[in-house]
N, C-alpha and C. Protein backbone atom coordinates (compact mmCIF):
# COMPACT_ATOMS: atom_id res chain seq x y z
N UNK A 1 91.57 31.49 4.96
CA UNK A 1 92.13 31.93 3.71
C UNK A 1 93.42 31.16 3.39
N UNK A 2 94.28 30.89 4.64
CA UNK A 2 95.57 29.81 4.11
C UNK A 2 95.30 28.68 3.78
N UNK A 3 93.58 28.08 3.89
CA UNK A 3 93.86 27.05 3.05
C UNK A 3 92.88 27.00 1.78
N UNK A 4 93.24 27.64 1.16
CA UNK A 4 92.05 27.85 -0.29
C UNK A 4 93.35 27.24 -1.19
N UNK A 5 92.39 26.35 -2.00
CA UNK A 5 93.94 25.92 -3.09
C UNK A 5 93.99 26.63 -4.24
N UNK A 6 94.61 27.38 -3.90
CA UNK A 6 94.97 28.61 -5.19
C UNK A 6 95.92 28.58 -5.68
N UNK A 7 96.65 28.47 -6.72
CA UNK A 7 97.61 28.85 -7.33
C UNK A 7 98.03 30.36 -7.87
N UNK A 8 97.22 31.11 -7.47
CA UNK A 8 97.59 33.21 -8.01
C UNK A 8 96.76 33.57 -7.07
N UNK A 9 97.13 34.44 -6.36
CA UNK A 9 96.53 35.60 -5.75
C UNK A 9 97.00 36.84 -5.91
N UNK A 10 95.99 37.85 -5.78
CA UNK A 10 95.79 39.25 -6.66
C UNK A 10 95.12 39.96 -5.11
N UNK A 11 96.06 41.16 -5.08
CA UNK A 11 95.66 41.64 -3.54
C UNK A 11 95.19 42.97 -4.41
N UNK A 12 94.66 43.54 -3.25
CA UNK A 12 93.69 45.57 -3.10
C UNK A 12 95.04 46.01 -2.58
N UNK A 13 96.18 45.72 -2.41
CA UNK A 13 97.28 46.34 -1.65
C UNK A 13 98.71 46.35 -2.43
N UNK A 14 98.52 46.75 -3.62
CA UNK A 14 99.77 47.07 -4.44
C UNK A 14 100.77 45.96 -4.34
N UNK A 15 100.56 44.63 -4.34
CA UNK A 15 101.47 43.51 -4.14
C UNK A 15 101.88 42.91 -5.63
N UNK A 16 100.38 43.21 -6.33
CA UNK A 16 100.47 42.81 -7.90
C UNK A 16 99.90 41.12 -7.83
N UNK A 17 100.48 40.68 -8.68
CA UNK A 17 100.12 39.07 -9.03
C UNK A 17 100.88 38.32 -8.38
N UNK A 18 100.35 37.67 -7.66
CA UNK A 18 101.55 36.86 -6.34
C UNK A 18 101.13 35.22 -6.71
N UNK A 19 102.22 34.42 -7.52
CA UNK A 19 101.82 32.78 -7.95
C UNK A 19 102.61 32.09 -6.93
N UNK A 20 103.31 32.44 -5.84
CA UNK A 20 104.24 31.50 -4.68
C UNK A 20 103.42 31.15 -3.52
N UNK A 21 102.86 30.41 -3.17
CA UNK A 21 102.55 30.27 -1.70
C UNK A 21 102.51 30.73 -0.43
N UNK A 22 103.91 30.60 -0.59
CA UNK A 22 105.33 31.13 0.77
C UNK A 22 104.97 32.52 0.73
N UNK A 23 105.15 33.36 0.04
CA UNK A 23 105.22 34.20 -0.34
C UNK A 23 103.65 35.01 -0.61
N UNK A 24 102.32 34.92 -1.15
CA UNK A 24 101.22 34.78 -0.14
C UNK A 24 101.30 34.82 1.23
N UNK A 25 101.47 33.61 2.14
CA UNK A 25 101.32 33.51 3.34
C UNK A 25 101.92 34.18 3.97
N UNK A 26 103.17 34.83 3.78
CA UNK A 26 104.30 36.10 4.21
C UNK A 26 103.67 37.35 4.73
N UNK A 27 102.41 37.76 3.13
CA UNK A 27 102.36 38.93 3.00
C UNK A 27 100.92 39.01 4.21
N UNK A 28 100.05 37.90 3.49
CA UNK A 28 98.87 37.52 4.88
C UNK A 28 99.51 37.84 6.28
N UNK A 29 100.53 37.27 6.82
CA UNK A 29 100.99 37.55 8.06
C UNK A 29 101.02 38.77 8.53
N UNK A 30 101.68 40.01 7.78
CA UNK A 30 102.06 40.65 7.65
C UNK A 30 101.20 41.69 7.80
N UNK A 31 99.71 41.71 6.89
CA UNK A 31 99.22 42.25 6.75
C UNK A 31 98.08 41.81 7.95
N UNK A 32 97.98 41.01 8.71
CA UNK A 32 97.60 40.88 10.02
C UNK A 32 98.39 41.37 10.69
N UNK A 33 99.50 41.32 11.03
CA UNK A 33 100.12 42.08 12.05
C UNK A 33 99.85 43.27 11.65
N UNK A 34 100.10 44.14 10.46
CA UNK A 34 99.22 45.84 10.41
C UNK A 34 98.17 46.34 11.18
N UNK A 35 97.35 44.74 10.90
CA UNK A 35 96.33 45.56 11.54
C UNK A 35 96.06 45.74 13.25
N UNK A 36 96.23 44.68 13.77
CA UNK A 36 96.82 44.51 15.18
C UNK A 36 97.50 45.50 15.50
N UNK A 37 98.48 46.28 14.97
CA UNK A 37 99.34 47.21 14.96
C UNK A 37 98.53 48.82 15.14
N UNK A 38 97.26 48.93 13.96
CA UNK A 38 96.60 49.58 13.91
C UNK A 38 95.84 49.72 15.00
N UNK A 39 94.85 48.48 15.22
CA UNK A 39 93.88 48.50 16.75
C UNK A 39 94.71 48.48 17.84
N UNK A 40 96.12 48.57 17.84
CA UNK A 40 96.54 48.79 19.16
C UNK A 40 97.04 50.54 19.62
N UNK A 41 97.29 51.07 17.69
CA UNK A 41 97.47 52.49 17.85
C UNK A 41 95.82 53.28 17.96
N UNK A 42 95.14 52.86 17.42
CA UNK A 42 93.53 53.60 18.02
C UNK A 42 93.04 53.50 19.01
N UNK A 43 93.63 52.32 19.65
CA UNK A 43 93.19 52.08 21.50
C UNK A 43 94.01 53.06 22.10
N UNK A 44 95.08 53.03 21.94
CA UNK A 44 95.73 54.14 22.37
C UNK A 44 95.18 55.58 22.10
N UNK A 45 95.41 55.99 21.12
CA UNK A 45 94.42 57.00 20.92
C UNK A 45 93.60 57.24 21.91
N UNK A 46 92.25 56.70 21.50
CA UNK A 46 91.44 56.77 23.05
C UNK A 46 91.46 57.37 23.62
N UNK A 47 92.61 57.50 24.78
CA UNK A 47 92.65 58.03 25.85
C UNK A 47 91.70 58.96 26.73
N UNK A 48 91.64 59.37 28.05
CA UNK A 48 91.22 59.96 28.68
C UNK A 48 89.60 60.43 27.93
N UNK A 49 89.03 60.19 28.00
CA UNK A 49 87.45 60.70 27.76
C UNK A 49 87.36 60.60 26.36
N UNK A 50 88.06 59.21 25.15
CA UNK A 50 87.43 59.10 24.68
C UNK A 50 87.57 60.32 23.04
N UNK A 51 87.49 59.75 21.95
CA UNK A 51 86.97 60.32 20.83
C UNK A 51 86.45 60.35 19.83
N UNK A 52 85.95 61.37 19.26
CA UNK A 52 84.73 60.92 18.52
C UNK A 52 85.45 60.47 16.98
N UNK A 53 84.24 59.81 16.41
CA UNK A 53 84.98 59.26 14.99
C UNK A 53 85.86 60.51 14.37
N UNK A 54 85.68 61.38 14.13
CA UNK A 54 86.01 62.48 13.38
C UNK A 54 87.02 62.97 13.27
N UNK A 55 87.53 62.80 15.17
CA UNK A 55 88.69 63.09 15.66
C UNK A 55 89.56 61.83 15.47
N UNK A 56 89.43 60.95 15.29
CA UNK A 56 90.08 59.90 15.16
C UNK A 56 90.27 59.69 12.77
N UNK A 57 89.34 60.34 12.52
CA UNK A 57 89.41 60.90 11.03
C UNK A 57 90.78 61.42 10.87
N UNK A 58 90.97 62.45 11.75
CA UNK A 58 91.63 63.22 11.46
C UNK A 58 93.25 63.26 11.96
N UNK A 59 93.02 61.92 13.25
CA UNK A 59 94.71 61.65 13.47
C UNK A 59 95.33 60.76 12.74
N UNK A 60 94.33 60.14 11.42
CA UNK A 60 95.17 59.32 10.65
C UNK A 60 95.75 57.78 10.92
N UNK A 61 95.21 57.25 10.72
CA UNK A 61 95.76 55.73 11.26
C UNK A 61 96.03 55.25 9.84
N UNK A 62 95.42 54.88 8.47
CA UNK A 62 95.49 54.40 7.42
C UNK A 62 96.55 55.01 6.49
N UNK A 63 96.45 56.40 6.22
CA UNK A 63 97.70 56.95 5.73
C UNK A 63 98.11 58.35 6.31
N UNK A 64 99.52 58.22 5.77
CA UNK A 64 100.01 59.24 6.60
C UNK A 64 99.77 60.59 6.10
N UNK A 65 99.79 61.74 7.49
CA UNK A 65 99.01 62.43 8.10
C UNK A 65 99.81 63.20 6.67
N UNK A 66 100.47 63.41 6.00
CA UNK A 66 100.92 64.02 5.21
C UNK A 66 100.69 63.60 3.72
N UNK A 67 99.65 62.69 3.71
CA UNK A 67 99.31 62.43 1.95
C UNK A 67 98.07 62.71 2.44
N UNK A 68 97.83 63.41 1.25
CA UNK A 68 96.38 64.20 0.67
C UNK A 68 95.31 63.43 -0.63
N UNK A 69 94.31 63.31 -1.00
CA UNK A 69 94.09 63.28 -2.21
C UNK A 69 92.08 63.47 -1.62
N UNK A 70 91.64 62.59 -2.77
CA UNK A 70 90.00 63.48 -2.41
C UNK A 70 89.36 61.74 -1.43
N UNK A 71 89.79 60.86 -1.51
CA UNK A 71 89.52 59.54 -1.22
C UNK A 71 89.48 59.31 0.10
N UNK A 72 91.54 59.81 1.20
CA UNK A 72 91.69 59.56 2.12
C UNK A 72 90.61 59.77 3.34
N UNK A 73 89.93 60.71 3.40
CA UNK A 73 89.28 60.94 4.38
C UNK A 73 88.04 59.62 4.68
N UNK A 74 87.68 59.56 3.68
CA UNK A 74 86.59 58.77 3.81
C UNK A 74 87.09 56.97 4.04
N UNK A 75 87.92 56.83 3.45
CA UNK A 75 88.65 55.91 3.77
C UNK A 75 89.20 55.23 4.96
N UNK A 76 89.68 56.47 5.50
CA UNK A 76 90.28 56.43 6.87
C UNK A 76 88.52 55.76 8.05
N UNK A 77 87.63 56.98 7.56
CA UNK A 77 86.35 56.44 8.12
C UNK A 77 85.96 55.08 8.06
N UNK A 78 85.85 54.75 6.45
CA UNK A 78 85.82 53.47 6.85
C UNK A 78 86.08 52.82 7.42
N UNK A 79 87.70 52.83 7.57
CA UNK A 79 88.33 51.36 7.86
C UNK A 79 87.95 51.74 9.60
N UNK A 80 88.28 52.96 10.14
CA UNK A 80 87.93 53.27 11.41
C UNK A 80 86.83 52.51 11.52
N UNK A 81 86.09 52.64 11.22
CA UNK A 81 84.63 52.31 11.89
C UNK A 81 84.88 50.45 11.72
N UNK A 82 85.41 49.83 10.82
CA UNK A 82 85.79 48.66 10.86
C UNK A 82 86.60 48.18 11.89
N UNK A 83 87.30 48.57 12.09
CA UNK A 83 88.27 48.49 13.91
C UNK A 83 87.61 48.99 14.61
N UNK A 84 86.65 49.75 15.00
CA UNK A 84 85.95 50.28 16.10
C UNK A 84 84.67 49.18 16.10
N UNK A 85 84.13 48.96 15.38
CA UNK A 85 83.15 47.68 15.27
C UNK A 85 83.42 46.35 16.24
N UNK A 86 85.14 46.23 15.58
CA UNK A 86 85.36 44.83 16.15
C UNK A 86 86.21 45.21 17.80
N UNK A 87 86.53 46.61 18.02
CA UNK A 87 87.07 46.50 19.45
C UNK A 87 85.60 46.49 20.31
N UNK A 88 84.51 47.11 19.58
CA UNK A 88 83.30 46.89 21.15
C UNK A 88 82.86 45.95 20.72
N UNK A 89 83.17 44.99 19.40
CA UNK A 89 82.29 44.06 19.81
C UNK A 89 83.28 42.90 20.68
N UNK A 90 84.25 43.06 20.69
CA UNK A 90 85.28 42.58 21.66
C UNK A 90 85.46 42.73 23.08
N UNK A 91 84.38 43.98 23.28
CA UNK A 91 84.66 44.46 24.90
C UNK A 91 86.30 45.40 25.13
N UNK A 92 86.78 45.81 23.96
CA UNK A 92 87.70 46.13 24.33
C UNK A 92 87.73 48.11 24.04
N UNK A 93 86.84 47.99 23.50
CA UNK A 93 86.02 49.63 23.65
C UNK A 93 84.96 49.65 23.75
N UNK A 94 84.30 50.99 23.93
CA UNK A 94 83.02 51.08 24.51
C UNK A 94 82.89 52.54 23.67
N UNK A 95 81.55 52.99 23.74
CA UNK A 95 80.79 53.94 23.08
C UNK A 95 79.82 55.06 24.52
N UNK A 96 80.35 56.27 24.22
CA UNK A 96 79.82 56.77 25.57
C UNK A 96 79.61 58.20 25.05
N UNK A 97 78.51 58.76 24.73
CA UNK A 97 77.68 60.05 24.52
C UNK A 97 78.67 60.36 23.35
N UNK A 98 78.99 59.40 21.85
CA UNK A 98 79.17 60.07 20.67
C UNK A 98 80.44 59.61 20.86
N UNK A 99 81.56 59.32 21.79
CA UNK A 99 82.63 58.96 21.79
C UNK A 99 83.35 57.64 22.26
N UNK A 100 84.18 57.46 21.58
CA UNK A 100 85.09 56.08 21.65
C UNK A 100 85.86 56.10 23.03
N UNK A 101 85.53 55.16 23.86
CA UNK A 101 86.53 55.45 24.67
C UNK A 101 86.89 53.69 24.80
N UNK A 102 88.59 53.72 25.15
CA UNK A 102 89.03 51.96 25.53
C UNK A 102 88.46 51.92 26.97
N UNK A 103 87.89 50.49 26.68
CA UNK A 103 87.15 49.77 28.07
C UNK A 103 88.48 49.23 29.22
N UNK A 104 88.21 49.25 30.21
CA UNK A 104 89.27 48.77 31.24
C UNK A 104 89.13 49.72 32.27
């Protein structure tokens, strides 16, 4: 993606119309480190025997545990299941009778 020759980029993440480069590549960084940030707070999670999507629904990783609306839930699923995808297919979780548990 840093090397597409673009002159405007337009993010899904409230950034608005971004025409700088520098400034692009900032927010890209940035928004990789989130997520890294994220798969390192759901590995954690994890813990001890493991949990199921639902429970991991419901501790909130995407927004906080204190905003409401009719969207978040399912959302949160999503993106969960998008980080849970790429930690087993990484070997870095595993799937064991319905639940997530970190591999190691």
């Amino acid at each position: 993606m840093e090397h597409l020759p673009a002159r405007v980029w337009i993010t899904f993440h409230h950034k608005g119309v971004i025409t700088e480069r520098e400034t692009f590549l900032a927010l890209l960084r940035a928004f990789r480190g989130k997520i890294d940030q994220r798969e390192a707070a759901i590995l954690a999670a994890l813990g001890p025997g493991g949990r199921t999507l639902e429970e991991l629904v419901a501790q909130r990783f995407m927004y906080p545990p204190d905003y409401q609306d009719v969207f978040v839930e399912d959302a949160e699923r999503k993106c969960l299941r998008e980080h849970l995808a790429e930690l087993l297919a990484d070997g870095r979780a595993r799937l064991e009778d319905g639940r997530y548990c970190a591999a190691g």
